[in-house]
C-alpha atoms as a PDB file:
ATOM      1  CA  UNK A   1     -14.339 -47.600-192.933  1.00  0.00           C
ATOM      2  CA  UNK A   2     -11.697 -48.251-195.374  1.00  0.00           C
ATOM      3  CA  UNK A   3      -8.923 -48.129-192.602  1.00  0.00           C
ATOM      4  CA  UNK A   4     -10.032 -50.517-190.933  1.00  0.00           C
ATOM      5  CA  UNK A   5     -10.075 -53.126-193.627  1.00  0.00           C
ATOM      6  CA  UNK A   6      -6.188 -51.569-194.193  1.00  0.00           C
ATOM      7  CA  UNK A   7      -5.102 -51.996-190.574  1.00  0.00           C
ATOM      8  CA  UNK A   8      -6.508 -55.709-190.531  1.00  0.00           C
ATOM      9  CA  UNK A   9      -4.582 -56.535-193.993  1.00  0.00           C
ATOM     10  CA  UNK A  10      -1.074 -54.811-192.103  1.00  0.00           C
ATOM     11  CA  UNK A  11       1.341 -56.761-190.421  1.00  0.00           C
ATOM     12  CA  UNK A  12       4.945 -56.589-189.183  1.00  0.00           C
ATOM     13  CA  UNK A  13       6.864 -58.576-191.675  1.00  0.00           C
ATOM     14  CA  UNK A  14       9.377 -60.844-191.067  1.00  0.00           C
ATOM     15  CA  UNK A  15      10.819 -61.895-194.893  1.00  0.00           C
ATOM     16  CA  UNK A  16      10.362 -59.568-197.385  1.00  0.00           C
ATOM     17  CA  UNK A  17      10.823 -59.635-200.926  1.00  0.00           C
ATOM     18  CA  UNK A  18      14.536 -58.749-201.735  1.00  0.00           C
ATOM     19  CA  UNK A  19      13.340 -58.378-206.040  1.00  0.00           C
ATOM     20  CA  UNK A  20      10.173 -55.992-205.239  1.00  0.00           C
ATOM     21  CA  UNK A  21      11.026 -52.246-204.681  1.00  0.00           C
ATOM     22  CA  UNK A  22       8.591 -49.554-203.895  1.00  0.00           C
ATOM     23  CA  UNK A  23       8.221 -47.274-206.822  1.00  0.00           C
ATOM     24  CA  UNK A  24       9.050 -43.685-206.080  1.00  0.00           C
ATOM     25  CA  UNK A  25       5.315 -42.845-206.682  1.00  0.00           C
ATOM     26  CA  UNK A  26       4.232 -44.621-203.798  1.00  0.00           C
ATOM     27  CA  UNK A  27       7.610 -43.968-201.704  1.00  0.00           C
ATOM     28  CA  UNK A  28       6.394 -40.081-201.619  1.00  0.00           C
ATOM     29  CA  UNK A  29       3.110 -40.933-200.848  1.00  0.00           C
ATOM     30  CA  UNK A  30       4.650 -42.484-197.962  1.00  0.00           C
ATOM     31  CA  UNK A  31       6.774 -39.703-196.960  1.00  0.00           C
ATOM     32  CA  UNK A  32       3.786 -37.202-197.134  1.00  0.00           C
ATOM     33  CA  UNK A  33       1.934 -38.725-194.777  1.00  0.00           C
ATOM     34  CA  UNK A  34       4.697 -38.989-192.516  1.00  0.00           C
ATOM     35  CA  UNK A  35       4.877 -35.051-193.089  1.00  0.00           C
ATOM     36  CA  UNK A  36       1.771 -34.763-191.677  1.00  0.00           C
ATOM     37  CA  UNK A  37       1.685 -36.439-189.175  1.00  0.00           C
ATOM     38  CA  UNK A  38       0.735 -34.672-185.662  1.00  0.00           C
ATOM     39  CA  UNK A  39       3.222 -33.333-183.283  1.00  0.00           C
ATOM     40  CA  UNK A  40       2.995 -31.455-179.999  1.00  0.00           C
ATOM     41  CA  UNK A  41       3.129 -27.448-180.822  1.00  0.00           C
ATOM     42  CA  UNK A  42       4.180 -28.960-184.214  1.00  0.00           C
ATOM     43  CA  UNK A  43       7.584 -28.614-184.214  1.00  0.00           C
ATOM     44  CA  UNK A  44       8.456 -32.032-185.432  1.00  0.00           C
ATOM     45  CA  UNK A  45      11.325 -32.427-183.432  1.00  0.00           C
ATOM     46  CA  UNK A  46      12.950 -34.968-185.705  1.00  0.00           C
ATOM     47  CA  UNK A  47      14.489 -36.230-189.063  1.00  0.00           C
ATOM     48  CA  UNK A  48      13.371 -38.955-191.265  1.00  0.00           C
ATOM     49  CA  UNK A  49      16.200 -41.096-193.008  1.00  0.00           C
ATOM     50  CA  UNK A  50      15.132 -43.092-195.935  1.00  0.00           C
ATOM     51  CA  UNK A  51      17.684 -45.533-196.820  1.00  0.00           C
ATOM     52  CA  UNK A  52      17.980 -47.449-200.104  1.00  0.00           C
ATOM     53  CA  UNK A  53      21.885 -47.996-200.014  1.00  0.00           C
ATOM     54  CA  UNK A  54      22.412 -51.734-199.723  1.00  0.00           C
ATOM     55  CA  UNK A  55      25.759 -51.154-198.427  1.00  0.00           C
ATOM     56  CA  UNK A  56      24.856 -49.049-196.150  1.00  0.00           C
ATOM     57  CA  UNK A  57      21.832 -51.248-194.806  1.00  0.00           C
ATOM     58  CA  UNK A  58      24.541 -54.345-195.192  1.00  0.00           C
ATOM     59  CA  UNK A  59      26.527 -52.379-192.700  1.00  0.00           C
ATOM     60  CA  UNK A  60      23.579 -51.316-190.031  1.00  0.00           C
ATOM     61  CA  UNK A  61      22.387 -55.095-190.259  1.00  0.00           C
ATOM     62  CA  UNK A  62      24.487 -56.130-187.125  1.00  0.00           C
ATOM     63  CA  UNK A  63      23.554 -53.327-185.210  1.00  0.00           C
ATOM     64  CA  UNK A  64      20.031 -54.611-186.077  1.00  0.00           C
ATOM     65  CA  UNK A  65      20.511 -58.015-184.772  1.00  0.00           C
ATOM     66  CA  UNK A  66      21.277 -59.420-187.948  1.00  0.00           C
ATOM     67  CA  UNK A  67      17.905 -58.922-189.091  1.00  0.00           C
ATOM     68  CA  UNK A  68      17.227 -59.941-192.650  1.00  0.00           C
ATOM     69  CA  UNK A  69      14.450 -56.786-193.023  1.00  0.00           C
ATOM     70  CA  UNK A  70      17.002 -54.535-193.256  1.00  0.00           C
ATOM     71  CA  UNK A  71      18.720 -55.607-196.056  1.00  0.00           C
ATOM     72  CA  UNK A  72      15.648 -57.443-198.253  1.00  0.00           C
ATOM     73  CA  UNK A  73      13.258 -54.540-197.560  1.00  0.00           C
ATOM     74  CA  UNK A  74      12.898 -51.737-200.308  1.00  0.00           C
ATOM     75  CA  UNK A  75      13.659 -49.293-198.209  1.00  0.00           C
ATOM     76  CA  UNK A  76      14.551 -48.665-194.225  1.00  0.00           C
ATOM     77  CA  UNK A  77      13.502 -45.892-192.897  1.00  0.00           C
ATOM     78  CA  UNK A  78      15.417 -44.099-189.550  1.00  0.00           C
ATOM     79  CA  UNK A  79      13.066 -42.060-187.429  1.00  0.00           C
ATOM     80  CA  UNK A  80      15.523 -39.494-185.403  1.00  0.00           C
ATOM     81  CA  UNK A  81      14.850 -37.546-182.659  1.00  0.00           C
ATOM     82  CA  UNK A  82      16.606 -34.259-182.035  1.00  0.00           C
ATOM     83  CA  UNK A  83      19.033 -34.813-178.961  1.00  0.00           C
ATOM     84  CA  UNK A  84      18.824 -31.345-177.888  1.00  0.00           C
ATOM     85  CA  UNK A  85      15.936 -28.623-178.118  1.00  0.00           C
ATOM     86  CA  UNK A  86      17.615 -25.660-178.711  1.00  0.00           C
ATOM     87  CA  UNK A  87      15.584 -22.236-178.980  1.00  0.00           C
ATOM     88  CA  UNK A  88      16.549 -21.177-182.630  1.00  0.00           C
ATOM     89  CA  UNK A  89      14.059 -24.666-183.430  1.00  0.00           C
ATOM     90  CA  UNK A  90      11.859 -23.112-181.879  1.00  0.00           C
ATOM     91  CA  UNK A  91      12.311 -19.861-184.284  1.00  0.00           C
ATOM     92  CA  UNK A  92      12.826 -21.499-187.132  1.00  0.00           C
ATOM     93  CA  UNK A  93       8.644 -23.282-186.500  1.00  0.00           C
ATOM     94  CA  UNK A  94       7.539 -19.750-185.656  1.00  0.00           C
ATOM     95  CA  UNK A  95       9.389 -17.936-188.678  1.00  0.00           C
ATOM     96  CA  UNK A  96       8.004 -20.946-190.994  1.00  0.00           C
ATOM     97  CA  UNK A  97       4.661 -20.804-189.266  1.00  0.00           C
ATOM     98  CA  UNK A  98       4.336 -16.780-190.148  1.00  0.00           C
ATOM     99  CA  UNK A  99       5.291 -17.564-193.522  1.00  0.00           C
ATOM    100  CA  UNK A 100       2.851 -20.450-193.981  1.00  0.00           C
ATOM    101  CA  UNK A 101      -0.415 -18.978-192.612  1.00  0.00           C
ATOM    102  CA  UNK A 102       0.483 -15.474-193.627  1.00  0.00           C
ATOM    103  CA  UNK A 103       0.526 -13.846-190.083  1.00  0.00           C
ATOM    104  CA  UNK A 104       2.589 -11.231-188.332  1.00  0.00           C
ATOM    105  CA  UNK A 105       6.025 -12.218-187.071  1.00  0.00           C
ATOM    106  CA  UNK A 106       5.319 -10.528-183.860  1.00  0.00           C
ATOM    107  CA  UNK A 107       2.265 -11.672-182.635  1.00  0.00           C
ATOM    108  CA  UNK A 108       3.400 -15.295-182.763  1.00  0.00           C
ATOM    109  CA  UNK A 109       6.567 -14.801-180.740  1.00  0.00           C
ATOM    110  CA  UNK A 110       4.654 -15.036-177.303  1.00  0.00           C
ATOM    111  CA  UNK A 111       3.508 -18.278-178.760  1.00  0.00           C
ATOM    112  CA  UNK A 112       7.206 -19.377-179.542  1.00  0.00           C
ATOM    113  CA  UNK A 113       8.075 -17.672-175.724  1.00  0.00           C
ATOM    114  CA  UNK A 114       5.367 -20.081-174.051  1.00  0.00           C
ATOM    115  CA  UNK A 115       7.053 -23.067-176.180  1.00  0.00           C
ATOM    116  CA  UNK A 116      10.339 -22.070-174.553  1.00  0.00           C
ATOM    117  CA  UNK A 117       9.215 -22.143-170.909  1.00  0.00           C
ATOM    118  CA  UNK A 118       7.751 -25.203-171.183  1.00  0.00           C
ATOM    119  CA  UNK A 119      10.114 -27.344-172.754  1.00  0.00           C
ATOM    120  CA  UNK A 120      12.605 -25.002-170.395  1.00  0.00           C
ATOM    121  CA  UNK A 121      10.761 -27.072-167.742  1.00  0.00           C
ATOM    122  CA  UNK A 122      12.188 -30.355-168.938  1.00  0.00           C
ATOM    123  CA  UNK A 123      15.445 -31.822-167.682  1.00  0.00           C
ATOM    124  CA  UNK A 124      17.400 -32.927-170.581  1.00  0.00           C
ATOM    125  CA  UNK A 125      16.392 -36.814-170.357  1.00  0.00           C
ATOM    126  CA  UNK A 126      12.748 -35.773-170.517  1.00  0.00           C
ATOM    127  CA  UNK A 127      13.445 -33.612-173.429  1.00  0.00           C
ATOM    128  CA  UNK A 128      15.031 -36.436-175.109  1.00  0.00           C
ATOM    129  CA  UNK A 129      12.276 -39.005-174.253  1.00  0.00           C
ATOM    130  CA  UNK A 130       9.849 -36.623-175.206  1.00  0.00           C
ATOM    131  CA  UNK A 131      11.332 -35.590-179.090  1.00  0.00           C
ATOM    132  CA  UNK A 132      11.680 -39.435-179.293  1.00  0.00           C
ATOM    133  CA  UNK A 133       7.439 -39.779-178.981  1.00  0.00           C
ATOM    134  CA  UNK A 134       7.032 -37.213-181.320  1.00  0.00           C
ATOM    135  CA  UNK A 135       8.989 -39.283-183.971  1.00  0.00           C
ATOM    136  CA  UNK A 136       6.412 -42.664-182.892  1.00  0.00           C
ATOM    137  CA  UNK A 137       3.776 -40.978-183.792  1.00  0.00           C
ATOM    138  CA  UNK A 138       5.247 -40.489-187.203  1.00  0.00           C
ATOM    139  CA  UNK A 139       6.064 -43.749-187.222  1.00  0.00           C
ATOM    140  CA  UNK A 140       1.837 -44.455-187.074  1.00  0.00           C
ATOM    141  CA  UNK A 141       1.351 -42.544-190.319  1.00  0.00           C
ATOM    142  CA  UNK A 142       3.848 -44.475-192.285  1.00  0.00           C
ATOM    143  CA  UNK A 143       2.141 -48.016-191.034  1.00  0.00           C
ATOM    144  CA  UNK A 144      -0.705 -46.801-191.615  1.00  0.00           C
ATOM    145  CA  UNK A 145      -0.255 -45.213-195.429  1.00  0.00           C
ATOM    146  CA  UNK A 146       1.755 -48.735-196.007  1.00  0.00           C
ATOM    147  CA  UNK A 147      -1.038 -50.371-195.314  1.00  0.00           C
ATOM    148  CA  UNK A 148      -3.327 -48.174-197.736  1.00  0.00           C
ATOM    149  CA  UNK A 149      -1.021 -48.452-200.275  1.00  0.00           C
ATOM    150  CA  UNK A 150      -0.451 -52.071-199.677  1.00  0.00           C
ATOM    151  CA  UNK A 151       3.088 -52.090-199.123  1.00  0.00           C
ATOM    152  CA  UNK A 152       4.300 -53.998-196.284  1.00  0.00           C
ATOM    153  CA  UNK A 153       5.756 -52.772-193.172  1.00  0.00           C
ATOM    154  CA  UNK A 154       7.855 -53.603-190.026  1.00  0.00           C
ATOM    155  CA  UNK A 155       8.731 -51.066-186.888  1.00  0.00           C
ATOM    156  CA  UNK A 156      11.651 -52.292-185.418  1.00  0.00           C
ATOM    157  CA  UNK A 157      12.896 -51.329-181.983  1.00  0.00           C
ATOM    158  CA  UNK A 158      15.987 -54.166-182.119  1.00  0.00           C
ATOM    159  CA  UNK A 159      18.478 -52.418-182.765  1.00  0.00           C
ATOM    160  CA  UNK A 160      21.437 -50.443-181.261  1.00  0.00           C
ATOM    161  CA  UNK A 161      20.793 -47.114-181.738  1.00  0.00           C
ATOM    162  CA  UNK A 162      23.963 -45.981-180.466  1.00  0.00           C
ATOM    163  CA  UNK A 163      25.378 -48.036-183.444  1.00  0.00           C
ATOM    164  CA  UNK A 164      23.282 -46.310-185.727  1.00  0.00           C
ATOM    165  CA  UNK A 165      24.254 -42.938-184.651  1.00  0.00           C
ATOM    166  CA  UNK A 166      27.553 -43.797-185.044  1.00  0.00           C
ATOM    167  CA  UNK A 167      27.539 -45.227-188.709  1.00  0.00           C
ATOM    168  CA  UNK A 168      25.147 -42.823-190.002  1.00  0.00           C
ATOM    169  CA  UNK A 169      27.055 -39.489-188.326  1.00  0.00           C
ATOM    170  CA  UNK A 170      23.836 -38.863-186.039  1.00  0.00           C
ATOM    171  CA  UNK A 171      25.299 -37.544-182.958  1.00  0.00           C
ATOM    172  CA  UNK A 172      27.755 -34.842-184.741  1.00  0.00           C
ATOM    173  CA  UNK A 173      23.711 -33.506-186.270  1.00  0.00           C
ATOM    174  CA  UNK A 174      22.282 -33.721-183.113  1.00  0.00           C
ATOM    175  CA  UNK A 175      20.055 -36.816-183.757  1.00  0.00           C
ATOM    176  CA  UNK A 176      19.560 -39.777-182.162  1.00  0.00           C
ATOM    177  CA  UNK A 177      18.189 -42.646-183.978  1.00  0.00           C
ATOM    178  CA  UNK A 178      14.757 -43.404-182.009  1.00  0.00           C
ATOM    179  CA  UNK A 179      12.638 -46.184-184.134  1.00  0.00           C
ATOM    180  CA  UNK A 180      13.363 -47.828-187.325  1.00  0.00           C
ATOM    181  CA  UNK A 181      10.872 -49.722-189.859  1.00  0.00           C
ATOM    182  CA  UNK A 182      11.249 -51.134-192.822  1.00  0.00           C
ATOM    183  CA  UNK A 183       9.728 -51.145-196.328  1.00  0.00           C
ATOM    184  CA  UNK A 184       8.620 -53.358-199.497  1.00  0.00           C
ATOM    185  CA  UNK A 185       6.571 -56.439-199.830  1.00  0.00           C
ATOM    186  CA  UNK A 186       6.458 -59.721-198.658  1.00  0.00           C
ATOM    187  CA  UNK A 187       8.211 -62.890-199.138  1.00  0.00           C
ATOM    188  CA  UNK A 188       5.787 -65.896-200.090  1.00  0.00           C
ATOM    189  CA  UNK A 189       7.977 -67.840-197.428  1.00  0.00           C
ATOM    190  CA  UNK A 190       7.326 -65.136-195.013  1.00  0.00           C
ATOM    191  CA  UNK A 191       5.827 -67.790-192.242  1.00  0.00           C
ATOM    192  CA  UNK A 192       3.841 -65.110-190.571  1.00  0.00           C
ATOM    193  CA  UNK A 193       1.854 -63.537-193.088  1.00  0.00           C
ATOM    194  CA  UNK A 194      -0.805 -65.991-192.740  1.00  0.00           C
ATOM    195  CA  UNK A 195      -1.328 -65.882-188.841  1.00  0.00           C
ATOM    196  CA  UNK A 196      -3.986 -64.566-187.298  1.00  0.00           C
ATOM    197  CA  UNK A 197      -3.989 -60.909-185.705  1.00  0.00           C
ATOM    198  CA  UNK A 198      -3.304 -61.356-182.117  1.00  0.00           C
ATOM    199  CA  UNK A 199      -4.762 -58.169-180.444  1.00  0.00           C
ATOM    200  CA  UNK A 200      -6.697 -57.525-177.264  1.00  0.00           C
ATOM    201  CA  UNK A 201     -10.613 -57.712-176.756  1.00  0.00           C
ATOM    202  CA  UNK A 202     -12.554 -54.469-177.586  1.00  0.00           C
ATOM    203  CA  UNK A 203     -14.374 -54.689-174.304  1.00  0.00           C
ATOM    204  CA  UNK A 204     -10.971 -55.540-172.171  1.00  0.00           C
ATOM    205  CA  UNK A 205      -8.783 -52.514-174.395  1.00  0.00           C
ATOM    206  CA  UNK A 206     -11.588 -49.765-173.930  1.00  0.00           C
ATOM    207  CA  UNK A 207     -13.205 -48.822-170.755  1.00  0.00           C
ATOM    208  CA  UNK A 208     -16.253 -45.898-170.399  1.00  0.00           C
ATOM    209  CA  UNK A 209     -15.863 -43.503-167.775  1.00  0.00           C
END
């Protein structure tokens, strides 16, 4: 299993590379994976920002705690979560769905009712937390095409999201920023890149039942 050998290669880089980009070939091999990547009902509840714009990423580096990724990776990507649910997303999957799959407006819109109730269910937190899982999950297929594709990777959860939304206009979209990671290839001074994989036991990860 190819994947396997790919997940094994992967790790989350510290240095990268500041004279390496990611050519645009493999950047939308990237970003199709990350469109297809699974989500509940599959709404995909969130929006992708890929950022090459060094002064942009020179400005969201303090609200990343200074972390040098953000500036010497090819590219950062923003994984943002919707901040509200409203029903017209919900309209907008089953109008795009119809169109897709060729089937009858109609007949889909108990489907798109049944979406409705239960996310009407949800209190606005769990809504939140919720869209925010859906854009993790994402976040899997890009590691993992990275790693295919031999580009290097690193999700990033220090940050200050409330930061982000502010210099990159989020919360007037209705997005929060949820996870970051960044893009492009290694530093030979990158200290970490030759450390062993640190990851729990088969036997003490998995139980039977």
């Amino acid at each position: 299993m190819e994947l396997i050998k790919h997940l094994q290669w992967r790790y989350a880089t510290k240095k990268f590379d500041p004279t390496q980009q990611v050519s645009g070939e493999n950047l939308e091999k990237v970003k199709k994976a990350i469109q297809l990547s699974a989500s509940s009902y599959g709404l995909q509840l969130y929006k992708v920002l890929v950022i090459k714009d060094k002064t942009i990423r020179e400005t969201l580096r303090p609200a990343s705690w200074g972390q040098s990724q953000i500036t010497d990776a090819s590219h950062l990507f923003v994984f943002c979560n919707y901040s509200e649910i409203k029903d017209e997303h919900i309209d907008e999957y089953i109008q795009l769905k119809a169109d897709i799959q060729n089937a009858d407006l109609d007949r889909l819109k108990g489907y798109g009712d049944f979406i409705k109730s239960k996310l009407g269910e949800q209190t606005a937190a769990e809504k939140n937390h919720w869209t925010a899982r859906q854009a993790y999950i994402a976040l899997g297929n890009l590691l993992a095409a990275c790693a295919e594709l031999k580009i290097d990777a690193c999700p990033m959860e220090g940050f200050d999201p409330e930061k982000y939304n502010e210099i990159l206009g989020l919360s007037e979209k209705g997005l929060n920023a949820a996870v970051i990671a960044t893009i492009g290839y290694r530093s030979m001074e990158d200290q970490t890149q030759d450390a062993k994989k640190v990851r729990k036991p088969m036997g003490s990860l998995f139980e039977t039942i």
